[in-house]
N, C-alpha and C. Protein backbone atom coordinates (compact mmCIF):
# COMPACT_ATOMS: atom_id res chain seq x y z
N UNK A 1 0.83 -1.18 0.00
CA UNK A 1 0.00 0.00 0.00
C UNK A 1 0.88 1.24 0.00
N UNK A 2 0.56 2.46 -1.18
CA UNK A 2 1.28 3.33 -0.68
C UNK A 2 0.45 4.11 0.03
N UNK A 3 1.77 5.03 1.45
CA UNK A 3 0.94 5.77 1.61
C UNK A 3 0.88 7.36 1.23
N UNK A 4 -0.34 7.66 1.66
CA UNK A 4 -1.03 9.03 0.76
C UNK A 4 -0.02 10.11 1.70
N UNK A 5 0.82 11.21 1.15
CA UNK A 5 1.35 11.97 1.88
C UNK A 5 0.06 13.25 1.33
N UNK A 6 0.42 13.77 2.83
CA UNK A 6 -0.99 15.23 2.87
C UNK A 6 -0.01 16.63 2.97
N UNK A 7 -0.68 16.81 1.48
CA UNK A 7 0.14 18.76 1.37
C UNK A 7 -0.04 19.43 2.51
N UNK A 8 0.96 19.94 2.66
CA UNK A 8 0.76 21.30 3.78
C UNK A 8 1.01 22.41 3.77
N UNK A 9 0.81 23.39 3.96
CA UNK A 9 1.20 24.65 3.30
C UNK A 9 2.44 25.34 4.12
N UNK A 10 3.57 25.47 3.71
CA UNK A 10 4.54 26.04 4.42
C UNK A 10 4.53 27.65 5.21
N UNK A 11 4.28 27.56 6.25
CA UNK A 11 4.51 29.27 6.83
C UNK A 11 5.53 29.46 7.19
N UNK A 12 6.12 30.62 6.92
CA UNK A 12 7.08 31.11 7.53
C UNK A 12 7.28 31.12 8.77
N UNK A 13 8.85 31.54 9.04
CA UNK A 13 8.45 31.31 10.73
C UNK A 13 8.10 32.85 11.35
N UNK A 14 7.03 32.76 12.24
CA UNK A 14 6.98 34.14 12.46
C UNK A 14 5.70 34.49 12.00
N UNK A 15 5.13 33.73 11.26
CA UNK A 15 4.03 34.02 9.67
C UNK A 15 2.57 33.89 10.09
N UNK A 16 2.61 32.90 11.28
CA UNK A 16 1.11 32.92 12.02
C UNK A 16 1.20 34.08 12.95
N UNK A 17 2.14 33.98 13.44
CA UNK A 17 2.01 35.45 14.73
C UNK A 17 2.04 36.76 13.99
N UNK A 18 2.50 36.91 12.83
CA UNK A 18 2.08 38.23 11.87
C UNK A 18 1.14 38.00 11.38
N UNK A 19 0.32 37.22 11.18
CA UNK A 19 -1.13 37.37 10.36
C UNK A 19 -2.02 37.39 11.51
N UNK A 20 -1.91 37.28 12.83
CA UNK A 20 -2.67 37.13 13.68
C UNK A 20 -2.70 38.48 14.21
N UNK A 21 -1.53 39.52 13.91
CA UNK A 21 -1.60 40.67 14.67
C UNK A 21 -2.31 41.64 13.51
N UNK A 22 -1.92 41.31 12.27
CA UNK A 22 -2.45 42.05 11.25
C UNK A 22 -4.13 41.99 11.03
N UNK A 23 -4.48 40.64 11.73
CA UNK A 23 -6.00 40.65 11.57
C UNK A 23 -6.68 41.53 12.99
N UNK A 24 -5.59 41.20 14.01
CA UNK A 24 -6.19 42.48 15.16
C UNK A 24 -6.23 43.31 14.68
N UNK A 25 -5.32 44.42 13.94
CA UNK A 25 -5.10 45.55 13.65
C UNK A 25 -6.39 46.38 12.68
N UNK A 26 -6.70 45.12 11.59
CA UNK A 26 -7.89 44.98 10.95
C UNK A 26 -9.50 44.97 11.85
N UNK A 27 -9.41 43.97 12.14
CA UNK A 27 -10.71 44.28 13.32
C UNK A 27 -11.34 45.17 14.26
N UNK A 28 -9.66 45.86 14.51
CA UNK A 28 -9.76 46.76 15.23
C UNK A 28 -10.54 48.23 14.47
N UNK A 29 -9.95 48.42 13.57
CA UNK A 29 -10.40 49.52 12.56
C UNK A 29 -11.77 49.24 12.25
N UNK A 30 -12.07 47.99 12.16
CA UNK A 30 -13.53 47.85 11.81
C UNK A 30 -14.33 48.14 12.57
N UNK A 31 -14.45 47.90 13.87
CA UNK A 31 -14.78 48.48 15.27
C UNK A 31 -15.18 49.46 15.23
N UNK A 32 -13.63 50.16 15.31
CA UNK A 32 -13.70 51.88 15.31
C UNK A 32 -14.54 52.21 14.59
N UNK A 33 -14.47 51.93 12.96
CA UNK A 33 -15.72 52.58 12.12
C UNK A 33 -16.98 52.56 12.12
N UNK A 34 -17.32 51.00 12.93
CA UNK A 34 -18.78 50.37 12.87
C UNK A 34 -19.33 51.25 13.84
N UNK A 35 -18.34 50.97 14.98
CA UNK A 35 -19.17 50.91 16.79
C UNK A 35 -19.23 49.94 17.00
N UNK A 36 -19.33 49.00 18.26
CA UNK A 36 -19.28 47.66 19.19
C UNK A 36 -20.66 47.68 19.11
N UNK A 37 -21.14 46.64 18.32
CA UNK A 37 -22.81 46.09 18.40
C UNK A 37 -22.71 45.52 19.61
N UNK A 38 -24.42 45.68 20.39
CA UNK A 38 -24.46 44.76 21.59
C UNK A 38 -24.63 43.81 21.25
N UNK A 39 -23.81 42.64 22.24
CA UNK A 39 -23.95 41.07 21.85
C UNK A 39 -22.40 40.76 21.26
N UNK A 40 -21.17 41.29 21.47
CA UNK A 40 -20.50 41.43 19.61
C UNK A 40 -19.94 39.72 20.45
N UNK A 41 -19.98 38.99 19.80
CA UNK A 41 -19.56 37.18 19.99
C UNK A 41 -17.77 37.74 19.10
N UNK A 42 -17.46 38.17 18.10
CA UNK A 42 -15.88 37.84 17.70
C UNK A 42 -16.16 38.61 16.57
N UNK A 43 -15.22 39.09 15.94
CA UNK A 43 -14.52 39.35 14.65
C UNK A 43 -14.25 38.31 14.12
N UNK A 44 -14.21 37.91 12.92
CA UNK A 44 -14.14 37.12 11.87
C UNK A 44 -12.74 37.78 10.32
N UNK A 45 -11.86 37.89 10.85
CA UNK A 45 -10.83 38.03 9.94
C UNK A 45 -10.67 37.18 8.90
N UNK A 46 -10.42 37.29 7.22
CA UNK A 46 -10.08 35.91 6.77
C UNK A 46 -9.31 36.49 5.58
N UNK A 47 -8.00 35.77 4.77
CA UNK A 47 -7.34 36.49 4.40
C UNK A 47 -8.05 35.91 2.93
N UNK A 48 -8.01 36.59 2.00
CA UNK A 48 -8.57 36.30 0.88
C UNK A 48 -7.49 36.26 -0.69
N UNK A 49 -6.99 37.49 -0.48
CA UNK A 49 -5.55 37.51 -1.71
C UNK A 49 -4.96 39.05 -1.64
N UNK A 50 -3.56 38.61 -1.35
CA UNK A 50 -3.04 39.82 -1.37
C UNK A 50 -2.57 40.77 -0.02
N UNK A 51 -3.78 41.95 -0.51
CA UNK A 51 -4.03 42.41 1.05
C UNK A 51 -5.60 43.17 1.00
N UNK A 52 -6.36 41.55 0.24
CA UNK A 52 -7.66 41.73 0.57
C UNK A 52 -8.15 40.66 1.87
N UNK A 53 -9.09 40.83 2.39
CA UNK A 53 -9.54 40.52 3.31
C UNK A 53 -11.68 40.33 3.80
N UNK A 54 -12.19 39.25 4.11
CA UNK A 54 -13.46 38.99 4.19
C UNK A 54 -13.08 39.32 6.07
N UNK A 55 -14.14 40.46 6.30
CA UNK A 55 -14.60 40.55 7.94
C UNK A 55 -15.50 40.44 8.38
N UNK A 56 -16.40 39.84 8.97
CA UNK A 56 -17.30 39.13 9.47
C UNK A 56 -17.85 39.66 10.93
N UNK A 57 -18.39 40.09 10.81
CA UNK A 57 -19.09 40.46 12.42
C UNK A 57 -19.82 39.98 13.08
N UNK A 58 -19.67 38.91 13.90
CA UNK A 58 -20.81 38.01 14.36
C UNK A 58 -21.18 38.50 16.27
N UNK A 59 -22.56 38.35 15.90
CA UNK A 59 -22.94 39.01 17.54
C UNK A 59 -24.20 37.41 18.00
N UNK A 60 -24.20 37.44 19.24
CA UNK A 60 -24.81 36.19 20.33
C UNK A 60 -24.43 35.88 21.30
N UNK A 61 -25.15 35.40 22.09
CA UNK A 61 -24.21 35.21 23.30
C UNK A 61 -23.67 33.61 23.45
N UNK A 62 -23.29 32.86 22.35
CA UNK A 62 -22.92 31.92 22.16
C UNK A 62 -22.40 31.43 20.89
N UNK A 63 -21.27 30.19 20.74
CA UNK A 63 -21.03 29.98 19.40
C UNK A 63 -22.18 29.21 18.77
N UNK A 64 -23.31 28.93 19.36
CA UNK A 64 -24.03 27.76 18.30
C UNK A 64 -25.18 28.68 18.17
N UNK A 65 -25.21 30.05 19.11
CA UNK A 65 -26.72 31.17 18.24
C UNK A 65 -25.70 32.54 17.85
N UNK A 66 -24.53 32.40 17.33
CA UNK A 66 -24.24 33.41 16.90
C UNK A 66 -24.31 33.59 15.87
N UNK A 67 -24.76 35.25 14.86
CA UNK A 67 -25.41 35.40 13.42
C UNK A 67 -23.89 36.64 13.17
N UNK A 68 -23.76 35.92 11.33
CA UNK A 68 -23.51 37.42 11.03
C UNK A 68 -23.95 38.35 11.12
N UNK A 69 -23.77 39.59 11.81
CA UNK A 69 -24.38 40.80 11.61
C UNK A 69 -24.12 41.71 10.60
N UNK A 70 -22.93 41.45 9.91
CA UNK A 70 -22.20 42.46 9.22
C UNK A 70 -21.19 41.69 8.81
N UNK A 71 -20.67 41.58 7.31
CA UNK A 71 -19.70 42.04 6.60
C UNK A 71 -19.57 42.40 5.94
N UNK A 72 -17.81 42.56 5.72
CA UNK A 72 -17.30 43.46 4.71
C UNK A 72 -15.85 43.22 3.51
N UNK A 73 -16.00 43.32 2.94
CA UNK A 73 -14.55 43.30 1.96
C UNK A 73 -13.77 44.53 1.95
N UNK A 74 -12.34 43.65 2.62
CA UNK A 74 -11.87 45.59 3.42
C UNK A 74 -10.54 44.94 2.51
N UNK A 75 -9.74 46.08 1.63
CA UNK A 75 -8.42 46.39 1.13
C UNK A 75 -7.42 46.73 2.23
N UNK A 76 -6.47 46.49 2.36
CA UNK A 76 -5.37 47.25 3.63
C UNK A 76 -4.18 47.49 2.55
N UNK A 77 -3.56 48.60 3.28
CA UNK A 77 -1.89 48.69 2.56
C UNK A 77 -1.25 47.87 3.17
N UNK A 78 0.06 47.61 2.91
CA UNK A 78 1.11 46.53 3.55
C UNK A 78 1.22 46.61 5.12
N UNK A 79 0.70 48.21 5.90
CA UNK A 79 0.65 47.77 7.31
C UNK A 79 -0.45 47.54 8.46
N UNK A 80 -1.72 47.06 7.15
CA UNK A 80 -2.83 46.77 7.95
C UNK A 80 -3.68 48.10 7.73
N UNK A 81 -3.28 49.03 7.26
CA UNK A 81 -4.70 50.04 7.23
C UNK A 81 -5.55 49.84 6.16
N UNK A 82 -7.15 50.06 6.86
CA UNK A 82 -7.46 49.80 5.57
C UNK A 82 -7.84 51.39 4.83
N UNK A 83 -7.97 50.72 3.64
CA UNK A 83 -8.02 51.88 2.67
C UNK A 83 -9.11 52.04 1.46
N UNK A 84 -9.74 50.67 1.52
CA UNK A 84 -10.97 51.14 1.17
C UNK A 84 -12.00 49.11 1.82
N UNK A 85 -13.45 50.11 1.36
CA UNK A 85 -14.34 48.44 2.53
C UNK A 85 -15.56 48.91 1.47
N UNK A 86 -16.15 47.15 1.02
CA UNK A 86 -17.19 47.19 0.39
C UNK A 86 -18.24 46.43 1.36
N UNK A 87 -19.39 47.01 1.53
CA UNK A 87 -19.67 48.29 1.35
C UNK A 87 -19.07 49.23 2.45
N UNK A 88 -19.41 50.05 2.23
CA UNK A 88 -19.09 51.34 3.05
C UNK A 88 -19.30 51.22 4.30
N UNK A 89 -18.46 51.20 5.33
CA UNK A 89 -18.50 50.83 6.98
C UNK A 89 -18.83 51.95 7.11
N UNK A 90 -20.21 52.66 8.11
CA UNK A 90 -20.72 53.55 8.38
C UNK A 90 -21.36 53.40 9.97
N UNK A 91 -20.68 54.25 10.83
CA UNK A 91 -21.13 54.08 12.35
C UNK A 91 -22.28 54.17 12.93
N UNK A 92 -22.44 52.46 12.81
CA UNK A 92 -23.96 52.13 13.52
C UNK A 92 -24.35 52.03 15.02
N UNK A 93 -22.97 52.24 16.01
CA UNK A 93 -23.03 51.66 17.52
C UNK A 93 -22.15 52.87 17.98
């Protein structure tokens, strides 16, 4: 039998703890622009290509009744700002 070897994707070293601060940095801005909905359950960072990005706003007071409330397709420059969000993040909280 052979066996099946499973791809893995190589990260750099260093490469999870920079994408993890870059998605704070991101969330954070989203925040700021939105306002903190009551209920907010997490941010939802996800890297998509480049230095595009899917953000996700999910509010509940649990993981198995929590709803998107909001997202967005946010652009950043190389140090996490963003610089433009579809649609338009407009302060609801």
């Amino acid at each position: 039998m052979a066996k099946q070897q499973q791809a893995t994707k190589a990260v750099p070293e260093g490469g999870e703890k920079e994408a993890a601060h870059l998605h704070g940095i991101i969330g954070q801005q989203v925040l700021q622009m939105l306002g903190r909905p009551p209920n907010l359950f997490r941010l939802q960072v996800r890297d998509l290509w480049s230095d595009r990005y899917r953000v996700n706003v999910l509010v509940g007071a649990a993981a198995d009744c929590a709803t998107i409330n909001h997202s967005f397709f946010v652009t950043t420059n190389g140090e996490g700002s963003i610089t433009a969000t579809t649609p338009l993040i407009v302060k609801q909280y």
